[in-house]
Protein backbone atom coordinates (compact mmCIF):
# COMPACT_ATOMS: atom_id res chain seq x y z
CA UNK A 1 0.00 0.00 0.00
CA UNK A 2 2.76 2.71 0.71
CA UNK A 3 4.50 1.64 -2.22
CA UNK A 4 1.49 2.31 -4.15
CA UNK A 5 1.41 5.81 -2.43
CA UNK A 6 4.98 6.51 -3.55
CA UNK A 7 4.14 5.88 -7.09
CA UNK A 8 0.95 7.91 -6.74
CA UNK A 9 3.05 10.53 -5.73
CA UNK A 10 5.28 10.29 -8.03
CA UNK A 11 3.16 10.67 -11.11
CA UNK A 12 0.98 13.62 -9.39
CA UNK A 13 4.60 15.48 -9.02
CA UNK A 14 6.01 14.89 -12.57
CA UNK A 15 3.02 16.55 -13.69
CA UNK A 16 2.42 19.36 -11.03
CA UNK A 17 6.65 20.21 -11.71
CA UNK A 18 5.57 20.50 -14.93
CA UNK A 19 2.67 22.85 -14.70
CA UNK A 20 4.41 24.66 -12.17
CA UNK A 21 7.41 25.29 -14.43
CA UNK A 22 5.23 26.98 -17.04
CA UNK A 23 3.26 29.05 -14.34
CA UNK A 24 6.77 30.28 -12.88
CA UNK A 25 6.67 34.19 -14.03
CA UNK A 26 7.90 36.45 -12.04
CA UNK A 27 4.35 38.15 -11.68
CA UNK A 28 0.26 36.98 -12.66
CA UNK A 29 -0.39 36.75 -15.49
CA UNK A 30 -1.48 40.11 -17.65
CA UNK A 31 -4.04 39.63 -20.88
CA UNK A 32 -4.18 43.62 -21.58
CA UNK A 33 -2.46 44.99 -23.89
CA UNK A 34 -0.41 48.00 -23.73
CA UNK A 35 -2.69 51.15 -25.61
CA UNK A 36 -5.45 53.02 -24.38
CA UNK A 37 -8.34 51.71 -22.89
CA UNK A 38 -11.65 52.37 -21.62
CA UNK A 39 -13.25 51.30 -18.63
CA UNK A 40 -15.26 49.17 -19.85
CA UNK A 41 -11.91 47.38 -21.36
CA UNK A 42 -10.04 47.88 -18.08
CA UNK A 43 -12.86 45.98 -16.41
CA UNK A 44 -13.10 43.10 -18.90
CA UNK A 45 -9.32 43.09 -18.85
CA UNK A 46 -8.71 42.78 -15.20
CA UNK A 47 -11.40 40.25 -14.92
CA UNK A 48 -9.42 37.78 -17.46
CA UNK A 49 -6.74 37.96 -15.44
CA UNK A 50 -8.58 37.07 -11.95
CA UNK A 51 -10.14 34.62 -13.84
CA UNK A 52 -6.78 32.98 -15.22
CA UNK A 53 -4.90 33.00 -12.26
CA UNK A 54 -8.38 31.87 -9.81
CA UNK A 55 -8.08 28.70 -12.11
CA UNK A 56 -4.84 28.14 -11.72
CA UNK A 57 -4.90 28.24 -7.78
CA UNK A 58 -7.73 25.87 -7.71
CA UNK A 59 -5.28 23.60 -9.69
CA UNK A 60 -2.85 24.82 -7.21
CA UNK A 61 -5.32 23.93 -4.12
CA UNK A 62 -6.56 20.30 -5.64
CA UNK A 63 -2.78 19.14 -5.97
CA UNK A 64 -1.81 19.86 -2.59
CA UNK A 65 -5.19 18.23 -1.05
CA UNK A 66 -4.52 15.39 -3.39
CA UNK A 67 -0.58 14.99 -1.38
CA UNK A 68 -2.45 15.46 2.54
CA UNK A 69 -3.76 13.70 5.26
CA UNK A 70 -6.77 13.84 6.22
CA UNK A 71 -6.34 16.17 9.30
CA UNK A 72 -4.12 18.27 7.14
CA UNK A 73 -6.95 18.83 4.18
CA UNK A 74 -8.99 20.61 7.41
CA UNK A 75 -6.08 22.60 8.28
CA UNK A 76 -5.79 23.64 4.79
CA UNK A 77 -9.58 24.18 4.17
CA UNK A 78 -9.72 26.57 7.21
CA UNK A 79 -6.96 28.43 6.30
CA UNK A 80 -7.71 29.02 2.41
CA UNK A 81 -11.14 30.30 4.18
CA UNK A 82 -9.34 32.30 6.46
CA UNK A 83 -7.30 33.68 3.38
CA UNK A 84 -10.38 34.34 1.37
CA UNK A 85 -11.88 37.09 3.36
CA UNK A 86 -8.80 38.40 4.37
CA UNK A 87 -8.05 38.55 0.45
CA UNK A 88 -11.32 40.37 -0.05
CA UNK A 89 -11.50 42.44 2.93
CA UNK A 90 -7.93 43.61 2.05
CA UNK A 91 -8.91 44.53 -1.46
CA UNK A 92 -12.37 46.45 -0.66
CA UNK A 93 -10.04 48.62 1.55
CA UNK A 94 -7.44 49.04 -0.99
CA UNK A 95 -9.94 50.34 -3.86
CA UNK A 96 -11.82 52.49 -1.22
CA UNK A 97 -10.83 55.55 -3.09
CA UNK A 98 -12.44 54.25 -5.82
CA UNK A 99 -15.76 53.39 -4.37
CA UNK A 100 -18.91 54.71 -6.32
CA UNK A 101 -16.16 54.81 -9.40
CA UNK A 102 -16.11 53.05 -12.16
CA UNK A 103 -12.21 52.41 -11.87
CA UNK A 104 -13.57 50.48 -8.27
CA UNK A 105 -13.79 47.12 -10.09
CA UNK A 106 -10.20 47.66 -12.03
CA UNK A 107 -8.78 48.01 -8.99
CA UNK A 108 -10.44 45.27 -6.88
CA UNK A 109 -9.82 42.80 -9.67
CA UNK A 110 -6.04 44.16 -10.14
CA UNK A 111 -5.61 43.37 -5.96
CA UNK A 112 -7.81 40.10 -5.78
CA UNK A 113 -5.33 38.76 -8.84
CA UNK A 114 -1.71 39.75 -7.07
CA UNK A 115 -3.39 37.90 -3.93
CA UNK A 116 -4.48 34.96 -5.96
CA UNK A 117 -1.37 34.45 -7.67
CA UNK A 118 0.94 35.13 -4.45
CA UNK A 119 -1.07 32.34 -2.83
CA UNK A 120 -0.65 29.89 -5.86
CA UNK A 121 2.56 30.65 -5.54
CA UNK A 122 2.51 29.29 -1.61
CA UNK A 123 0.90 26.57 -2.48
CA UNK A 124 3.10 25.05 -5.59
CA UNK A 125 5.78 25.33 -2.92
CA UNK A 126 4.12 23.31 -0.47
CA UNK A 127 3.31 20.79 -2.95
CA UNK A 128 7.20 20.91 -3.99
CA UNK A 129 8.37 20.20 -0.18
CA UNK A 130 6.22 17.53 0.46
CA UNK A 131 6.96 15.88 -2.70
CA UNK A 132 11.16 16.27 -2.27
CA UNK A 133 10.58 14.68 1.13
């Protein structure tokens, strides 16, 4: 049975390294363009990015459960709650100036994403430890 573990292991890492090593930039991902936009664009914009890197940390988030123990997947779960509102609490006070604006949502989405990627970015390295172990 724990050899069958090891292999399962195994094969989840070779292809989370592998995903991971494509997702390494330096910074989230950015779908705008560099010209002039309107708000409207700014908006759609900024939600393509949320909505790239979101997917990517729930990829991020199902590897790592996949790699835990039971009383570990709580831990986690609690804590990527516990991140989510402070994630969105964070970013409601960060656009504040923007409230009532329609650059609010630019802004929100721009925060929300560097949040979301950071936290892929914690997680790919927990899946990395535990599978170098």
């Amino acid at each position: 049975m724990r050899l069958l573990a090891g292999w399962v292991k195994v094969g989840i890492g070779v292809s989370l390294v592998a995903s991971m090593m494509v997702a390494a930039s330096a910074q989230p991902v950015d779908f705008c363009d560099s010209g002039d936009y309107t708000t409207v664009d700014l908006v759609s914009c900024t939600s393509r990015n949320l909505h790239y890197e979101d997917s990517k940390l729930n990829m991020s988030y199902k590897s790592l459960m996949k790699l835990l123990e039971n009383k570990e997947k709580n831990q986690l779960k609690q804590a990527q709650l516990a991140w989510i509102k402070f994630k969105e609490s964070s970013c409601k006070f960060s656009a504040r100036h923007f409230q009532g604006g329609s650059m609010y949502a630019v802004e929100f989405n721009s925060c929300i994403t560097n949040y979301t990627y950071d936290r892929r970015l914690e997680l790919d390295n927990e899946v990395k430890y535990i599978l170098n172990q």
